[in-house]
Each structure stands twice: as C-alpha cells, then as structure tokens.
Protein backbone atom coordinates (compact mmCIF):
# COMPACT_ATOMS: atom_id res chain seq x y z
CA UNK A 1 -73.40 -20.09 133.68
CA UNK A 2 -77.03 -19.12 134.44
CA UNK A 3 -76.94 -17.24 131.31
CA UNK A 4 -76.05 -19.79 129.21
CA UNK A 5 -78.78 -21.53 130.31
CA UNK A 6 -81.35 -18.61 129.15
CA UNK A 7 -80.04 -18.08 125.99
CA UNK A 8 -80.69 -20.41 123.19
CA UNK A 9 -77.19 -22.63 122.69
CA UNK A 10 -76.31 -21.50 119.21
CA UNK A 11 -76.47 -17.84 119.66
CA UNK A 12 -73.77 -18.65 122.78
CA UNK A 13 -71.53 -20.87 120.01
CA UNK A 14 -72.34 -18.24 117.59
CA UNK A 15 -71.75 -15.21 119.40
CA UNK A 16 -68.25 -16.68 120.22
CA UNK A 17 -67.13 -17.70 116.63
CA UNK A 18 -67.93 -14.16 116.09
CA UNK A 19 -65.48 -12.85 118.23
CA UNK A 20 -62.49 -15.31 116.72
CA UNK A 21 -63.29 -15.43 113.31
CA UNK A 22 -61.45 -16.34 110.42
CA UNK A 23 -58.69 -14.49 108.55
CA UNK A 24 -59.04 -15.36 104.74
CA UNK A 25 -55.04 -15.95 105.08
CA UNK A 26 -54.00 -19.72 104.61
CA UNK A 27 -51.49 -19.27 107.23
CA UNK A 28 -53.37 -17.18 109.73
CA UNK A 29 -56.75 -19.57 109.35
CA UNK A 30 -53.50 -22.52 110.11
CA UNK A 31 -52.35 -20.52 113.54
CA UNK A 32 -56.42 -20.29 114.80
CA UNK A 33 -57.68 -23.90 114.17
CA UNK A 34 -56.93 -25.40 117.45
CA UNK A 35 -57.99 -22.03 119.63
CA UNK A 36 -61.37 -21.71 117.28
CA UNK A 37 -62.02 -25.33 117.54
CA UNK A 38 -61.39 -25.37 121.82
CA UNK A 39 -63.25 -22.10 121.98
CA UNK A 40 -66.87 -23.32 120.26
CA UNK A 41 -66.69 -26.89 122.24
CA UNK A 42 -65.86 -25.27 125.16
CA UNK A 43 -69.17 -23.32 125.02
CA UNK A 44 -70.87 -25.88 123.43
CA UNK A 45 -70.26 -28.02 126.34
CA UNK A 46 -70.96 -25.85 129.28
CA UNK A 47 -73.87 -24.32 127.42
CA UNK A 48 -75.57 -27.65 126.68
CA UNK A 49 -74.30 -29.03 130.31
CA UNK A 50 -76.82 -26.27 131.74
CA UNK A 51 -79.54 -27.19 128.86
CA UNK A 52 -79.43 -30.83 130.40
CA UNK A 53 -78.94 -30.04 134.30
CA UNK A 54 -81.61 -30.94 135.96
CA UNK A 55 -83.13 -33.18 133.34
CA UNK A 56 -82.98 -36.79 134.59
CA UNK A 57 -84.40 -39.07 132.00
CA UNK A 58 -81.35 -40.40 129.58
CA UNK A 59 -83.56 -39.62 126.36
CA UNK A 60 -84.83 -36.24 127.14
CA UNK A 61 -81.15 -35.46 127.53
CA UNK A 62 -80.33 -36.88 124.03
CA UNK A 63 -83.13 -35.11 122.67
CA UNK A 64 -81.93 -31.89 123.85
CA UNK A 65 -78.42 -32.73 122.89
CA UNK A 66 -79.32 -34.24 119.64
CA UNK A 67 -81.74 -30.90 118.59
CA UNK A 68 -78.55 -28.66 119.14
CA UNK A 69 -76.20 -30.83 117.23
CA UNK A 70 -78.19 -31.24 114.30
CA UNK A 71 -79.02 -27.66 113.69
CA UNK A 72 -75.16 -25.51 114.50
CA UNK A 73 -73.34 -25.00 111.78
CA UNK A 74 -70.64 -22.81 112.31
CA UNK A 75 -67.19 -21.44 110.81
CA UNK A 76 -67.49 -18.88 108.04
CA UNK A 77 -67.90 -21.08 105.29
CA UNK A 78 -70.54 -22.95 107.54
CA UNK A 79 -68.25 -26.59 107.58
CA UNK A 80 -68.38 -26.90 111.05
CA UNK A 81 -70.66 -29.11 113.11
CA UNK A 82 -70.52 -31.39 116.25
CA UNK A 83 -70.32 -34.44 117.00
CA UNK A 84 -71.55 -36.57 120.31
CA UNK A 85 -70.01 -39.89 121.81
CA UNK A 86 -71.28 -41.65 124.94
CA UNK A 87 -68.50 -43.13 126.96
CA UNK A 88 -69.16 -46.13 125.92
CA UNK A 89 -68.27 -45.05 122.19
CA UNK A 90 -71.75 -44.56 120.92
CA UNK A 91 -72.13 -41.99 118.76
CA UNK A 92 -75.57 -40.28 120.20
CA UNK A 93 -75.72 -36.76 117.86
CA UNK A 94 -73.64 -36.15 114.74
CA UNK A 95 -73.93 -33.00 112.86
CA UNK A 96 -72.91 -34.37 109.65
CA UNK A 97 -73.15 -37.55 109.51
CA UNK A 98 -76.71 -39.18 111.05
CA UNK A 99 -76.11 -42.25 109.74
CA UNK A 100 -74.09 -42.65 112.68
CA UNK A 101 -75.73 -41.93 115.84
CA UNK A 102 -76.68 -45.08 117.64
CA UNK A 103 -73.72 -46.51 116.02
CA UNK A 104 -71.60 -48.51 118.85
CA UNK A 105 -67.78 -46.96 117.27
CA UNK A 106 -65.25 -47.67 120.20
CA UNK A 107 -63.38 -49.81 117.81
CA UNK A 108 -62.91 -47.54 114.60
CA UNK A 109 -59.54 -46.69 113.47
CA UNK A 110 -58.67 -44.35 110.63
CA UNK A 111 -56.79 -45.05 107.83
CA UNK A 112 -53.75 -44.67 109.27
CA UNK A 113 -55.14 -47.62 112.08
CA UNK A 114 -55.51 -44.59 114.85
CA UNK A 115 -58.33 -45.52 117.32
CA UNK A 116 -60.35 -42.56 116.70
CA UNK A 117 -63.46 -42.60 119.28
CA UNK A 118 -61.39 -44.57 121.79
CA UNK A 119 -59.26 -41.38 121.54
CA UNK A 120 -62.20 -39.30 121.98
CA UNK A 121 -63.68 -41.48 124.98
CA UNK A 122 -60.01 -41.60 126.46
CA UNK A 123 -59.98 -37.21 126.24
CA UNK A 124 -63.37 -37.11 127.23
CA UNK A 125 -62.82 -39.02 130.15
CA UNK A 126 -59.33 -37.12 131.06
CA UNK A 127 -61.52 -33.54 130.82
CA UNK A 128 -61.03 -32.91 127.41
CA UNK A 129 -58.33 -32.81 124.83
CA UNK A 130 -56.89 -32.15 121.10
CA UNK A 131 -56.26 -35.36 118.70
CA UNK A 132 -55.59 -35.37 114.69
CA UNK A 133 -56.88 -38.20 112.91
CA UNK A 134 -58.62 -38.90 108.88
CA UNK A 135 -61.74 -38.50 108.41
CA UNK A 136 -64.36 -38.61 105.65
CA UNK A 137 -65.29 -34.74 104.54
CA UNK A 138 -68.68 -33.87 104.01
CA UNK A 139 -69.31 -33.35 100.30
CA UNK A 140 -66.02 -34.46 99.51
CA UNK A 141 -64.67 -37.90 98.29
CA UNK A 142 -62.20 -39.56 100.24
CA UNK A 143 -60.84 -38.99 104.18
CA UNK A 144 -58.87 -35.67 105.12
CA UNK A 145 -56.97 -34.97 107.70
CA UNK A 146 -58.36 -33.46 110.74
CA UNK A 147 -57.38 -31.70 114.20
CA UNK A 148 -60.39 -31.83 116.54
CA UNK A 149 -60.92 -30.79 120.38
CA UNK A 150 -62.92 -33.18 122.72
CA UNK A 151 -64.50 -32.15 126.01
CA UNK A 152 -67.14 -33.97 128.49
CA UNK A 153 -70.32 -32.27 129.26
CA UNK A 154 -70.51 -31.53 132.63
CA UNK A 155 -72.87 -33.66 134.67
CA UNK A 156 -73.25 -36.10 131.69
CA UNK A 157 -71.39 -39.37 130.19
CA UNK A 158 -71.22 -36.94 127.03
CA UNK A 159 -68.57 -36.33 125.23
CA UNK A 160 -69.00 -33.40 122.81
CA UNK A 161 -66.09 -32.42 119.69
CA UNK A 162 -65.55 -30.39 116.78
CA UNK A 163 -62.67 -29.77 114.55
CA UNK A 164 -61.51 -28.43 111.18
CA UNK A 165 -60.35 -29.81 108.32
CA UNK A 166 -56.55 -29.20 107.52
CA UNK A 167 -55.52 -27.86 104.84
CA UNK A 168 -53.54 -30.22 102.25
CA UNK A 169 -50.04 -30.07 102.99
CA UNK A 170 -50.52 -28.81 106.58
C-alpha cells in the first residue's frame, strides 16, 4: 500500500490497464469488461484511499478525489473515466459528466426504471459490486447500456466506479 501512496494515482491505474489491455476482437474485448473494469477501480480505490488517509477535513478529501477523477482517462480508446458518489447519493467527482457533482442522485432510475446510484450506494456499502444499467454516452446521443464495478474507498463514505460501454447487441 505504501507505494501506492508515493506514486502519483494514475500511473498506478495506468500501469495496471497496461497489463490487461484490450484485444481489438469484439468477442475477446466482451470476455475482459468486467475483470478490466474491477481491476482499475480496485486500484483506483485503494490508491486514492492512501491519497486521503490521514487527511481529515471533508473538502481537502474531495479535492484530492475530485483532481484524480477529472484528469484519468483510461481504456485504449481513452472512454473510460470515474465516477464518485457519497453515501448519501451525491455525486462528489465525475469524470465525464461535471455537471453532476454536487448533484443529490439517490433517486435516479434509468430508462428501464433501475435505481442506478441507490444501486451504487447499496454495492458501495456491501464492499463493492458489479451492476448493468443505461446510461447517457459521452459524445453520443441517446443512453447505452452499461456494466460497471462499484467499490468504497477505504476509510471514506466514498464510493468510487467505472465501467464500459457494451457493445450493441451484447
């Protein structure tokens, strides 16, 4: 852990997307999504979890939290990003969408009337999980499906995610 906490965050998330990767085969990229998704969130969380230890004040935390978030992009074609909820279902970083953060979400449901960041909170609070949902894609009209993973960070009411977009027809 100690030297996650030297290195700078997004060489850590970096360094291990590089050792996953991406095959450019549509059925080998569908077999990876859910280990490449768990992998950078996993050391997303525990790296940021030792970027925040010892910090007490709320907002130094969020800065902290909110610097890393805004600035990893990840995946080979650069789509990924995270995203931050409080347990309270405040969205405190988002990597893609700003217009977010501060946002109080517990209540939003998808298209399909899933309960999206309640999900998330609910994961979060049960050490971390997997969920599928629709969401709006960057750049890209309409929502998509989508398979994230959802873990707390340690020491923190944070709840830190990423996920791909599927594929249509997956």
């Amino acid at each position: 852990m100690s030297c996650l906490v030297r290195t700078p965050l997004f060489v850590v998330v970096l360094a291990a997307w590089c050792l996953v990767g991406l095959s450019g085969d549509a059925s080998a990229e569908a077999r990876t999504v859910r280990s490449d998704v768990e992998l950078v969130v996993t050391v997303a969380a525990s790296g940021l979890a030792g970027q925040v230890q010892g910090v007490a004040n709320r907002e130094a935390q969020l800065r902290v939290i909110g610097e890393f978030v805004t600035t990893s992009r990840f995946f080979a074609d650069k789509t990924g990003y995270f995203f931050v909820y409080d347990t309270k279902g405040v969205c405190v970083a988002h990597g893609s969408d700003p217009t977010l953060i501060g946002r109080p979400l517990m209540d939003y449901k998808d298209g399909n009337g899933f309960p999206v960041i309640r999900t998330i909170v609910d994961l979060g609070q049960a050490k971390g999980g997997f969920l599928e949902y629709l969401w709006d894609k960057p750049d890209v009209d309409g929502t998509h499906r989508k398979v994230a993973y959802v873990l707390p960070i340690p020491g923190t009411d944070f709840i830190i995610g990423s996920g791909l977009y599927l594929p249509d027809g997956q």
